[in-house]
Protein backbone atom coordinates (compact mmCIF):
# COMPACT_ATOMS: atom_id res chain seq x y z
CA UNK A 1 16.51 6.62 -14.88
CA UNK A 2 15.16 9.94 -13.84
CA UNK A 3 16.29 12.39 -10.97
CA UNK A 4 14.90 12.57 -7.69
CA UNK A 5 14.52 16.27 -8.79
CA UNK A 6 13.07 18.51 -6.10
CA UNK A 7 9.47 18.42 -6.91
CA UNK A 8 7.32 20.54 -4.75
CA UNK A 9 6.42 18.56 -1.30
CA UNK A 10 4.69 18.96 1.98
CA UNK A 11 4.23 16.10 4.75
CA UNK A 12 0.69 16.17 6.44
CA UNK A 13 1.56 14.72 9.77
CA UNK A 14 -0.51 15.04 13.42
CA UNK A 15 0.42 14.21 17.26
CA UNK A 16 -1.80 11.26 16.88
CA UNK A 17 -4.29 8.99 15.17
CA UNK A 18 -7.47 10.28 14.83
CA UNK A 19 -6.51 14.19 14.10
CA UNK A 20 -7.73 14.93 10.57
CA UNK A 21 -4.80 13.82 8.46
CA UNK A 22 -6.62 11.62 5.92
CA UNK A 23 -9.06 14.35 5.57
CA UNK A 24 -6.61 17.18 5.32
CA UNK A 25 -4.36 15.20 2.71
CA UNK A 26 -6.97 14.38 0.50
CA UNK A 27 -8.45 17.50 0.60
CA UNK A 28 -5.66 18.75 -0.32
CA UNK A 29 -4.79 16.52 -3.06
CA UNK A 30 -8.60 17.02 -4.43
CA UNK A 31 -8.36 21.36 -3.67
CA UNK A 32 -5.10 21.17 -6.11
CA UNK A 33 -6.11 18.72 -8.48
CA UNK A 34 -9.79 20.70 -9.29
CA UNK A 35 -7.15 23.64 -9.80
CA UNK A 36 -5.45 22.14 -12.84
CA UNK A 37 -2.39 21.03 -11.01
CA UNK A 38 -0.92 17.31 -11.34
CA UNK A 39 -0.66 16.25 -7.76
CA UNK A 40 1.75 12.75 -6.63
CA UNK A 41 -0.14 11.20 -3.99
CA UNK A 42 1.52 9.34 -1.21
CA UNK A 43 1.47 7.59 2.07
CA UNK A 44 3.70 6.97 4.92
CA UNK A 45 3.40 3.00 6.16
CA UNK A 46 1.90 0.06 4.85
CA UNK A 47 -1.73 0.95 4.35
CA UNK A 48 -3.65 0.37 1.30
CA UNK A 49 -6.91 1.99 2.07
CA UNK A 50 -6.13 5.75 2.47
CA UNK A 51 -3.99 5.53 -1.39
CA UNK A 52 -7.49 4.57 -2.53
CA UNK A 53 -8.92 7.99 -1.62
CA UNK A 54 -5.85 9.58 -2.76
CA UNK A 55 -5.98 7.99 -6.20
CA UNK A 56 -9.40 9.08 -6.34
CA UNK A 57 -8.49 12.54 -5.17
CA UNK A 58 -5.82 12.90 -7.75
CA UNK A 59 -6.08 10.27 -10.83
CA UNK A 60 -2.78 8.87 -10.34
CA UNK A 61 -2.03 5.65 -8.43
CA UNK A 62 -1.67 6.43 -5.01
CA UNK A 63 1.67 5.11 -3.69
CA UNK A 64 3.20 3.87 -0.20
CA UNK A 65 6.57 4.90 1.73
CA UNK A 66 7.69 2.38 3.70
CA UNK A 67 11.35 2.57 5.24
CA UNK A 68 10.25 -0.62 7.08
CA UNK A 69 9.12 -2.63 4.37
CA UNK A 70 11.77 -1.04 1.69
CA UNK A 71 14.46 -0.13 3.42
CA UNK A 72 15.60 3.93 4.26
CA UNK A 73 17.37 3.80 0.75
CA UNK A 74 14.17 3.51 -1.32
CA UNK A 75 12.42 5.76 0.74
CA UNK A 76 13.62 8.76 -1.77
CA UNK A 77 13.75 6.89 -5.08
CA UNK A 78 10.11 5.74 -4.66
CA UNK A 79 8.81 9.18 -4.09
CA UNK A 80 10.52 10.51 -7.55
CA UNK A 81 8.91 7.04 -8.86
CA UNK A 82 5.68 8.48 -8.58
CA UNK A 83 6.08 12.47 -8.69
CA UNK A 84 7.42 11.88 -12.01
CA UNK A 85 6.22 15.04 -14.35
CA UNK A 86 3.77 16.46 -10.85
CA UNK A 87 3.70 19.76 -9.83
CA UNK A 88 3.25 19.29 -6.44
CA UNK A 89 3.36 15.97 -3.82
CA UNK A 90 1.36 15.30 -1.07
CA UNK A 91 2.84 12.63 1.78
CA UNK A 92 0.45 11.77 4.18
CA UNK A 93 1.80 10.70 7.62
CA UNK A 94 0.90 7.58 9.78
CA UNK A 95 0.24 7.11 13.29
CA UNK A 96 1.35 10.68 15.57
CA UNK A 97 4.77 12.21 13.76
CA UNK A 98 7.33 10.67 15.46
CA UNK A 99 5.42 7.17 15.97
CA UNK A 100 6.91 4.28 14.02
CA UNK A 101 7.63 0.65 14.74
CA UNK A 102 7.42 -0.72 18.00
CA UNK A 103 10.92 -0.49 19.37
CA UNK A 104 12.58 0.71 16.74
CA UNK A 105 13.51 4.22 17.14
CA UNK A 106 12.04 6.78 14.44
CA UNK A 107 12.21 3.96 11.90
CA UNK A 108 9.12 4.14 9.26
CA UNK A 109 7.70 7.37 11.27
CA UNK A 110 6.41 10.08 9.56
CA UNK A 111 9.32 12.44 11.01
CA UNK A 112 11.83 9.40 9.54
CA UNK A 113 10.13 10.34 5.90
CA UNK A 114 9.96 13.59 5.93
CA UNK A 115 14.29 13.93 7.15
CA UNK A 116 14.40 11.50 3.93
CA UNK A 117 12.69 13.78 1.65
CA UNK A 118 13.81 16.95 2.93
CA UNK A 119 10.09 17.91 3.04
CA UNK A 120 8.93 20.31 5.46
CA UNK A 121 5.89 19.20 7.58
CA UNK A 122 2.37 20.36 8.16
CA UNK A 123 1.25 19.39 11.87
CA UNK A 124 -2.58 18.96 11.64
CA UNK A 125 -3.82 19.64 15.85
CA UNK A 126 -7.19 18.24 16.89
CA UNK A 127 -7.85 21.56 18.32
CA UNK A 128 -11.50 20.82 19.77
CA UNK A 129 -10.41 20.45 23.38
CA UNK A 130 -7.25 23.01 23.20
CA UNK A 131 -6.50 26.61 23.81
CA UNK A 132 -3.98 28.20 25.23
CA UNK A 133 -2.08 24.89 25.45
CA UNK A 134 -2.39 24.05 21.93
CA UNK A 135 0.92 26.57 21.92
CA UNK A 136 2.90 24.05 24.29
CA UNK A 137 1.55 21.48 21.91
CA UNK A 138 3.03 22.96 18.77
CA UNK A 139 6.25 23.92 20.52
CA UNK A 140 6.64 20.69 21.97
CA UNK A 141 7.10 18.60 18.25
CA UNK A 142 8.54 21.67 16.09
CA UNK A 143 11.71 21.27 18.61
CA UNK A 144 11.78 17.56 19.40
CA UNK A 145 13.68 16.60 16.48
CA UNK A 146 15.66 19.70 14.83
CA UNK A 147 15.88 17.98 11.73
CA UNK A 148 12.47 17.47 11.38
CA UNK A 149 10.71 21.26 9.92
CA UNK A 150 7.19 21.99 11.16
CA UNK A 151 7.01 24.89 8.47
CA UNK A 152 2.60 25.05 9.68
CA UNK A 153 -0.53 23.63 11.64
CA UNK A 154 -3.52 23.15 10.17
CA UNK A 155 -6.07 23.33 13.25
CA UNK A 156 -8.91 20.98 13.30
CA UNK A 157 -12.17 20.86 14.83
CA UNK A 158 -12.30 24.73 15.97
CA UNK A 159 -15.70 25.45 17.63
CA UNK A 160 -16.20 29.24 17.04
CA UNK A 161 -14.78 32.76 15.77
CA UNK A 162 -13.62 33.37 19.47
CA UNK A 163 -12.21 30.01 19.53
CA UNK A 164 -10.20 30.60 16.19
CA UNK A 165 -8.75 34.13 17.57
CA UNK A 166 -7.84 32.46 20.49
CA UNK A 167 -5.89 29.40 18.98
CA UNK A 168 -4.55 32.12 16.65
CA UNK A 169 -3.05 34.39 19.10
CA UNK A 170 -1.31 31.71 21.75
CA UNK A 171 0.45 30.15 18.25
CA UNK A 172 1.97 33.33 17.23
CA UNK A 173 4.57 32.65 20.43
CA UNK A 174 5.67 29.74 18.30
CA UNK A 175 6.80 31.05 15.15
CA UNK A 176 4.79 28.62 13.17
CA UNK A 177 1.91 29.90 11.10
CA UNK A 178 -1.36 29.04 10.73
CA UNK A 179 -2.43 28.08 7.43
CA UNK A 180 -5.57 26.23 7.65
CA UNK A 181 -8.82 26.67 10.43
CA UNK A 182 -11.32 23.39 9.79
CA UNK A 183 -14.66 23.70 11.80
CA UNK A 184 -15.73 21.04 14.32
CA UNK A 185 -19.05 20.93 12.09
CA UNK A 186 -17.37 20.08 8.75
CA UNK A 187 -17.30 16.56 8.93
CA UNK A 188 -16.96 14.34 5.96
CA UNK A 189 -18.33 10.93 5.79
CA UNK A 190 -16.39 8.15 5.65
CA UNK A 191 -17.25 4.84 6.76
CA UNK A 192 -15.12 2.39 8.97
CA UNK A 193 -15.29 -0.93 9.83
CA UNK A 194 -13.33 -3.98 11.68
CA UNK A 195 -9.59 -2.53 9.84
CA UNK A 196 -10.13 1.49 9.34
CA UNK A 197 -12.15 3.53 6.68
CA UNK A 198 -14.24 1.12 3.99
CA UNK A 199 -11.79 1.19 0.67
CA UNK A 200 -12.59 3.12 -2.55
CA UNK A 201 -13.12 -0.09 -4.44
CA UNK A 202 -16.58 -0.71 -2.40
CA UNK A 203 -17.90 2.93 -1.84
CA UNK A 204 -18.13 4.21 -5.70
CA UNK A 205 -20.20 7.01 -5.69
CA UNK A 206 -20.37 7.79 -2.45
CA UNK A 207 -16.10 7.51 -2.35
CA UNK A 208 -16.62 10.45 -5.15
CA UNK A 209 -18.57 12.61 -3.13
CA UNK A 210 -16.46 11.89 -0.22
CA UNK A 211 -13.02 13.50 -1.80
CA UNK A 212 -14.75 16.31 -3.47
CA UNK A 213 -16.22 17.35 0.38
CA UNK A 214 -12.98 17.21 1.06
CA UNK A 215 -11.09 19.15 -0.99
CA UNK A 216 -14.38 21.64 -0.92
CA UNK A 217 -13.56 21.90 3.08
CA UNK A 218 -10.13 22.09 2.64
CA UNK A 219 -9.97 24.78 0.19
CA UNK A 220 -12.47 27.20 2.02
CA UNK A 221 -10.65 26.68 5.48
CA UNK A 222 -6.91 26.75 3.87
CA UNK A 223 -4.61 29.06 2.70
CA UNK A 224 -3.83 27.02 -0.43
CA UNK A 225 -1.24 29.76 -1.72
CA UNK A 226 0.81 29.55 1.50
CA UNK A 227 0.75 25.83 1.87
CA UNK A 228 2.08 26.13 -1.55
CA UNK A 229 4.88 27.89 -0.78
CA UNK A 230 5.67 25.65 1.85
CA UNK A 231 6.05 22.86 -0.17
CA UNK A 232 8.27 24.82 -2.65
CA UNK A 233 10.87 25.29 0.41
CA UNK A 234 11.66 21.33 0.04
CA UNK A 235 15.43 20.65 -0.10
CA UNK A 236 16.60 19.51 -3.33
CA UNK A 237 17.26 15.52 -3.07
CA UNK A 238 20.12 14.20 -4.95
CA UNK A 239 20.01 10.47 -7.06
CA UNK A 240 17.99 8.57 -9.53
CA UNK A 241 14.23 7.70 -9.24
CA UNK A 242 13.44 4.21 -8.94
CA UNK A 243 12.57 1.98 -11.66
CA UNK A 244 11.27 -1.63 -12.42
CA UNK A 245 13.34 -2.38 -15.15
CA UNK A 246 16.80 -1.25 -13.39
CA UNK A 247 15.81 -2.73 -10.33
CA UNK A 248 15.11 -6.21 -11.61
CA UNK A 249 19.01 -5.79 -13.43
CA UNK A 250 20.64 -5.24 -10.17
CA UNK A 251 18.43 -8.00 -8.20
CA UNK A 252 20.30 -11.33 -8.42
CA UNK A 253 19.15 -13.79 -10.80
CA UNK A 254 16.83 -16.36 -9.35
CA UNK A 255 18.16 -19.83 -8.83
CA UNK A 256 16.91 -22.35 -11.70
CA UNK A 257 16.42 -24.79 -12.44
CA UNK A 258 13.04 -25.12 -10.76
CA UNK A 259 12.77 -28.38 -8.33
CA UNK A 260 10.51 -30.70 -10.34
CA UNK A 261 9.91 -29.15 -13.37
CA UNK A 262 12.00 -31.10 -15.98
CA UNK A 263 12.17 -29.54 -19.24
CA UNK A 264 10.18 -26.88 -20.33
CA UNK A 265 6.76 -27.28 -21.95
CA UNK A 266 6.28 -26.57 -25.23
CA UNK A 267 5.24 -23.30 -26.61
CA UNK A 268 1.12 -22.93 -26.35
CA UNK A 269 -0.29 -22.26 -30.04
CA UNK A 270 -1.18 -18.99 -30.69
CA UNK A 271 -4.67 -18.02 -29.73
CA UNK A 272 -7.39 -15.95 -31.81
CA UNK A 273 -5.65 -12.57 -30.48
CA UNK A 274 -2.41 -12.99 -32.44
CA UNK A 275 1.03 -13.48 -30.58
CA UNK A 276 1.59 -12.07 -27.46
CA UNK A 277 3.69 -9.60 -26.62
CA UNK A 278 7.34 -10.37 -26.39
CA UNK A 279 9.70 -9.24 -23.84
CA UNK A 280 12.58 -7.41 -25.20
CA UNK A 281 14.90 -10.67 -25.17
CA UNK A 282 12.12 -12.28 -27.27
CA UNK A 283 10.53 -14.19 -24.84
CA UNK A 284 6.76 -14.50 -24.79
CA UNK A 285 5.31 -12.59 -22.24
CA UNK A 286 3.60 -14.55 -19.61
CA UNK A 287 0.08 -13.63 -18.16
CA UNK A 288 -0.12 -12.99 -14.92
CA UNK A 289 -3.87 -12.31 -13.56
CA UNK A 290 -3.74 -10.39 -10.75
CA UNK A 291 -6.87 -10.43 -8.41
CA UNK A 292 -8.39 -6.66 -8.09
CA UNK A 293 -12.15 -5.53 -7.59
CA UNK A 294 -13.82 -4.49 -4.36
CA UNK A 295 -12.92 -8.15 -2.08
CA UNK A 296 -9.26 -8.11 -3.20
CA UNK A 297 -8.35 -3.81 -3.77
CA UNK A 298 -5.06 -3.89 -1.81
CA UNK A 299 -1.82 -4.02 -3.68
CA UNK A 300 1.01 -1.94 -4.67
CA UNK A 301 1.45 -1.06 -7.82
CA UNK A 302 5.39 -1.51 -7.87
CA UNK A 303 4.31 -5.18 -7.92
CA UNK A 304 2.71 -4.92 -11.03
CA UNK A 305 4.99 -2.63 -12.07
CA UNK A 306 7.77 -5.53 -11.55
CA UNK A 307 6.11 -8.26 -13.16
CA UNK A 308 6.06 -6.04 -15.87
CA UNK A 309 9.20 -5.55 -16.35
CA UNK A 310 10.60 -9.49 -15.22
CA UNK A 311 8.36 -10.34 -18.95
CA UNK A 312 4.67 -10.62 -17.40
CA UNK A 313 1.67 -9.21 -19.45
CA UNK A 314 -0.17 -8.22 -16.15
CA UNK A 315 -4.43 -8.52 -16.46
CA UNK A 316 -6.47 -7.65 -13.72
CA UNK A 317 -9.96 -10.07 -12.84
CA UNK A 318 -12.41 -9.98 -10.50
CA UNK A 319 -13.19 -13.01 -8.37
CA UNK A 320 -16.56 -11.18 -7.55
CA UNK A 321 -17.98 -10.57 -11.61
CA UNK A 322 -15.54 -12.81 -13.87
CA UNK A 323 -16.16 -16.89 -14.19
CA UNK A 324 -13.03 -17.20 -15.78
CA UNK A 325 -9.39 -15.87 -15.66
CA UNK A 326 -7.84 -14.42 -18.12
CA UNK A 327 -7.24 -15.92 -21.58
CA UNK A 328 -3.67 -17.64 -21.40
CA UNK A 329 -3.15 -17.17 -17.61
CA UNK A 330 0.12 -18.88 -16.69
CA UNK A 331 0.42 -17.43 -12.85
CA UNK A 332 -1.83 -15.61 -10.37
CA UNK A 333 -1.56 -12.91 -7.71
CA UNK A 334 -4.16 -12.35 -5.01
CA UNK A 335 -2.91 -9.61 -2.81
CA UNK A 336 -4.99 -8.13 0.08
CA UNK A 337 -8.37 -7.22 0.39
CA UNK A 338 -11.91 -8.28 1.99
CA UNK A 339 -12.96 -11.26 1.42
CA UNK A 340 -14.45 -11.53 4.64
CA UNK A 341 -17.17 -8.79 3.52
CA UNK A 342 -17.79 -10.87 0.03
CA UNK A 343 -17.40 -14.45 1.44
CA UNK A 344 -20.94 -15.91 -0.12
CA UNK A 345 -20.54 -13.17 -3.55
CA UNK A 346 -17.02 -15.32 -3.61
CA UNK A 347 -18.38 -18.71 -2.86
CA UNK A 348 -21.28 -18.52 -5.41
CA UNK A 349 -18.92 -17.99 -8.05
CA UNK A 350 -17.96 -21.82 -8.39
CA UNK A 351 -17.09 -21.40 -11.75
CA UNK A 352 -13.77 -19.14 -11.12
CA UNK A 353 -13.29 -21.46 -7.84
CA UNK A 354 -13.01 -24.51 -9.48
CA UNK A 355 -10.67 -23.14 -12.36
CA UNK A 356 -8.36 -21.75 -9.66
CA UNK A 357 -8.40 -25.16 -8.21
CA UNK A 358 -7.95 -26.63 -11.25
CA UNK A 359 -4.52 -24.45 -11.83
CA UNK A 360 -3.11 -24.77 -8.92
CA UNK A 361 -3.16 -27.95 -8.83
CA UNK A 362 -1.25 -28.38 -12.30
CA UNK A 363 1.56 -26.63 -10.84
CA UNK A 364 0.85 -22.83 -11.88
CA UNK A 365 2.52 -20.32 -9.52
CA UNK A 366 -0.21 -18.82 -7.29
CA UNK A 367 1.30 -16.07 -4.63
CA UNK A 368 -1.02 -15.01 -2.27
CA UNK A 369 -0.99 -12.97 0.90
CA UNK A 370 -3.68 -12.37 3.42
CA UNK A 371 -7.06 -11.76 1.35
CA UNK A 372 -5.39 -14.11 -1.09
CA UNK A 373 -5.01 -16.93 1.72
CA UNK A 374 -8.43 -17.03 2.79
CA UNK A 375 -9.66 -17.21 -0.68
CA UNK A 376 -7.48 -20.41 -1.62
CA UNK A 377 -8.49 -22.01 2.06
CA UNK A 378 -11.47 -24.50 1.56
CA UNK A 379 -13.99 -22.72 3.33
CA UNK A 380 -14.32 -19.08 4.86
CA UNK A 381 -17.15 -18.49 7.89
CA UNK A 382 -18.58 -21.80 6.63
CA UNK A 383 -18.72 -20.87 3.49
CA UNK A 384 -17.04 -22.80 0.31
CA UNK A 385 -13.96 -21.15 -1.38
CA UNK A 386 -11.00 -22.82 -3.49
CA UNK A 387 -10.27 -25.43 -1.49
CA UNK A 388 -6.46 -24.84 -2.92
CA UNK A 389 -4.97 -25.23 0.69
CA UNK A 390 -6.53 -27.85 3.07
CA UNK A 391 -7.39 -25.05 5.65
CA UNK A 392 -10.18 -23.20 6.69
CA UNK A 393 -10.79 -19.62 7.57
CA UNK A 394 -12.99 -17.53 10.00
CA UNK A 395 -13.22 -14.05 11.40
CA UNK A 396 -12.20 -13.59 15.18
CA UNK A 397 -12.52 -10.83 17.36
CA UNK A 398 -9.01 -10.45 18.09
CA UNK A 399 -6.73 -7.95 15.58
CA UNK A 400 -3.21 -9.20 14.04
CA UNK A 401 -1.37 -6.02 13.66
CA UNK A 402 2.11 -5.52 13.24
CA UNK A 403 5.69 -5.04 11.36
CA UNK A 404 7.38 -9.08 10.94
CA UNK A 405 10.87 -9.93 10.17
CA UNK A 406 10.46 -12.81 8.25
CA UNK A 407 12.76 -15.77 6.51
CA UNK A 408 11.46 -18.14 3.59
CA UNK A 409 11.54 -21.20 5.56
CA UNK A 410 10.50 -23.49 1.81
CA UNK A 411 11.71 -23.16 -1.39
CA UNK A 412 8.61 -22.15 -2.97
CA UNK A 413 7.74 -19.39 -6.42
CA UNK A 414 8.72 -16.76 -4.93
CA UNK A 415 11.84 -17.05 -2.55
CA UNK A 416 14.24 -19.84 -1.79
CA UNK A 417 14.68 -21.09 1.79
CA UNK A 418 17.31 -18.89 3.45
CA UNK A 419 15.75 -15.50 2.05
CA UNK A 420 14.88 -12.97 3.80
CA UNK A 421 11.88 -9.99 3.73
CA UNK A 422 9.86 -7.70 6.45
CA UNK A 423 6.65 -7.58 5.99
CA UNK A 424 3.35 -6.56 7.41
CA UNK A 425 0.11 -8.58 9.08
CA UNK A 426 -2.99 -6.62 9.14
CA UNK A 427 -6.16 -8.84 9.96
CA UNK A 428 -9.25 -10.30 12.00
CA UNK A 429 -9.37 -13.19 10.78
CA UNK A 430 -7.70 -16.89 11.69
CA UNK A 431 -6.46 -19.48 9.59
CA UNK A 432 -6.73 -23.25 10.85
CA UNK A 433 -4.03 -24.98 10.70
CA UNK A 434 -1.65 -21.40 10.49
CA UNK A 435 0.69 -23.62 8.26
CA UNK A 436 1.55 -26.77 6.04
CA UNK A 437 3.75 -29.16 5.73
CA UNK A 438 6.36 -26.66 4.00
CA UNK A 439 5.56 -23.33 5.97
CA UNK A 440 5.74 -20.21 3.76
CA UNK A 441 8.00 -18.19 6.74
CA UNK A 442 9.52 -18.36 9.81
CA UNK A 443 8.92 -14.88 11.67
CA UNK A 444 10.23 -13.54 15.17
CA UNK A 445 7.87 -10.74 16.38
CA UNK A 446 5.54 -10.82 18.49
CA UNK A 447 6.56 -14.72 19.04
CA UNK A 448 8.79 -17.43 16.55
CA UNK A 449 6.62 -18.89 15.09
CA UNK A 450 5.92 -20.40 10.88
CA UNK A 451 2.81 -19.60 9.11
CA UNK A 452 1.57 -19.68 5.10
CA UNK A 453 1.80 -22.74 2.88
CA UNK A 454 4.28 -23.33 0.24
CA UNK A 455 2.52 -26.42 -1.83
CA UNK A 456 3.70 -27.08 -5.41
CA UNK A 457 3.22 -23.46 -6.96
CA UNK A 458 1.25 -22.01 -4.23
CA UNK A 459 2.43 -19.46 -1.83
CA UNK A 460 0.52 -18.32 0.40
CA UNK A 461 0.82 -16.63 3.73
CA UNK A 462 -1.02 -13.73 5.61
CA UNK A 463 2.09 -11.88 5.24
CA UNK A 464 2.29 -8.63 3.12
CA UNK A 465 5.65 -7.62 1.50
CA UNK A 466 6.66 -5.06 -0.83
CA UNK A 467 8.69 -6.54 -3.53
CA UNK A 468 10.32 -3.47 -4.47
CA UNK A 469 12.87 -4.64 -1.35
CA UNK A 470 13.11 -7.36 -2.92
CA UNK A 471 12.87 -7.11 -6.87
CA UNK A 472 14.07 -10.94 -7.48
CA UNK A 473 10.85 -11.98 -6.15
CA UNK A 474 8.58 -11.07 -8.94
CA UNK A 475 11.26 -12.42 -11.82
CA UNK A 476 11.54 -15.29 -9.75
CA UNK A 477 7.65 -15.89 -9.72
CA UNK A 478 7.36 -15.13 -13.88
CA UNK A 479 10.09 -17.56 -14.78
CA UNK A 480 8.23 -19.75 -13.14
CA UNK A 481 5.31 -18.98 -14.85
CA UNK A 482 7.34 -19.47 -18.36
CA UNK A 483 8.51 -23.01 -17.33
CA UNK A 484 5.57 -24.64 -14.89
């Protein structure tokens, strides 16, 4: 257990989408890190893409705050998670400050985050079309919520010297300084698509270059020292940094026995690597391959995190290079991703396909979500994939987007019927029929509805969760890989 502590913080936030956050963040993250300090990367919502850049930016695993997903409570103990032993963290805001989900107040806004981490706020203003009013601007969000501390703007987009004294002088009315001027022709590339900016996993080199323009902008056009200082001015917080290992002891147990399992199998025979390792209780460790690479990059890493620590020896494969899973596997995750982008790379590797087939249809636990869905569906665009699920899968034109209150509605591996989780849907694509016989979850918003497929070992739905809510979920998922 460690202490919340009051590691040095700062909250890049803007008055909308669109303003320069990502770039500002990052830059930040990459200006700091080049200067030899250890920078905690994080960001506000559910997105996977922008922790990518931040990972890159930093070399440590960029990490998500999500009061939606993981409750207000966890909000606090997940940032300590991952600032463990940093000098400095960077939070980068979703959506305009105070935007969060639909209907629901300030909960997961960037303003909600900040209040929980007594962090003061840097308001990044798309300045190209702004002068004089850019002061109303300013005033109008550093006194909308009093608990929320704009402690400086970063302006964005400035067209000239006379533009920049200009901005400059209507701001001083405010109170809050200026510590950063970008240029409107100081763009970085980064490329988008159908769902936002194209992840680190597919970019490489050019994902290099990207974060070091970046942090080279953002350390010519800010004052580093005084942004600094800002983040030193973050209240102290007060309790004990989350942890997998404490989290999965207070979680209740999972219910076993398993339906139709019987008695458990024998031991395997120990391979050519030796025995594996054992879980403190002595208990073999079970392997759970967990699909990564550039179709299937999204996942949090408290996930893996928890699987370590429920007795899983975690190994990562790519459905895009490997032909087989890893030696031993006794479960698989496959999270998020593209595998829209990588549908014929994916098909023409028949050899993994069949052994996930294969697997699944001896019982092994399979989660999937989203990416992971499409992937186990027996064709995608046309095109042949697992053939796990009798479904198939195409790309549409219209986006699924949204927050989802959802309730197990099968007992499957990784909740019981009855259980409930929010989660997140993110996706252009459409699944035919949306679910089985045994639906994976019943969810409310934006219409009742089931969806996913709970068949055997399999669960899979388009529906992301973050199991740190919910830590029974991934002990849950490796007993069952101990006993199927």
């Amino acid at each position: 257990m460690g202490s919340v502590g009051s590691v040095p913080r700062l909250v890049v936030a803007a008055p909308a989408s669109g303003s320069g956050k990502t770039t500002v963040a990052t830059g930040l993250m990459a200006a700091w890190s080049a200067r030899g300090m250890a920078v905690s990367p994080h960001k506000v919502g559910p997105d996977y893409i922008d922790p990518g850049y931040h990972a890159l930016a930093t070399g440590r695993v960029g990490r998500n705050l999500d009061a939606y997903l993981c409750g207000a409570e966890l909000v606090a103990p997940l940032f300590a998670h991952g600032a463990r032993g940093c000098d400095i963290a960077v939070v980068e805001g979703v959506m305009g400050l105070f935007d969060g989900a639909s209907g629901e107040g300030e909960l997961a806004s960037t303003a909600q985050v900040a209040k929980l981490l007594r962090a003061p706020v840097v308001l990044v203003v798309d300045a190209s079309a702004q002068a004089r009013s850019v002061a109303a601007l300013v005033h109008g969000f550093v006194s909308f919520d009093p608990e929320v501390r704009v402690g400086g703007v970063i302006l964005n987009k400035v067209a000239s010297d006379r533009h920049e004294a200009v901005l400059r002088e209507t701001l001083e009315a405010t109170g809050v300084p200026v510590l950063g001027v970008l240029r409107r022709g100081a763009v970085v590339e980064t490329p988008s698509r159908h769902l936002g900016l194209v992840p680190v996993a597919e970019r490489a080199a050019d994902a290099v270059a990207a974060v070091e323009a970046m942090g080279a902008m953002v350390a010519e056009g800010c004052d580093l020292a005084g942004l600094v200082a800002l983040a030193s001015s973050a209240g102290p917080l007060v309790g004990a940094a989350w942890d997998a290992d404490e989290a999965l002891v207070s979680s209740p147990p999972p219910p076993l026995p398993f339906p139709s399992l019987g008695a458990a199998p024998p031991d395997p025979p120990v391979g050519p690597g030796g025995p594996r390792p054992q879980t403190p209780d002595g208990l073999e460790r079970a392997v759970v391959a967990l699909a990564g690479g550039a179709a299937f990059s999204f996942s949090y890493a408290e996930h893996a995190e928890l699987l370590t620590a429920a007795g899983a020896e975690v190994v990562t494969f790519d459905p895009l290079r490997d032909e087989e899973l890893p030696e031993g596997t006794s479960g698989v995750v496959i999270g998020g991703g593209f595998p829209e982008v990588y549908a014929s790379e994916l098909s023409a590797n028949e050899a993994l396909r069949r052994q996930i087939a294969e697997l699944a249809a001896s019982g092994t636990p399979v989660a999937a979500e989203c990416a992971g869905l499409l992937y186990l569906c027996r064709e995608l665009d046309g095109m042949p994939m697992c053939g796990v699920l009798d479904a198939s899968a195409r790309m549409s034109e219209r986006l699924t987007l949204g927050y989802r209150d959802a309730v197990a509605v099968s007992d499957g591996v990784l909740a019981v019927a009855g259980t409930r989780m929010r989660g997140h849907e993110f996706h252009r694509t459409v699944v035919e029929p949306g679910a089985g016989a045994s639906p994976a979850w019943g969810v409310r918003v934006p219409e009742r509805r089931v969806e996913g497929f709970v068949e055997g070992g399999v669960h899979a739905s388009y529906l992301h969760t973050h199991w740190a809510s919910a830590p029974g979920v991934a002990r849950r998922f490796v007993e069952r890989c101990r006993t199927s």
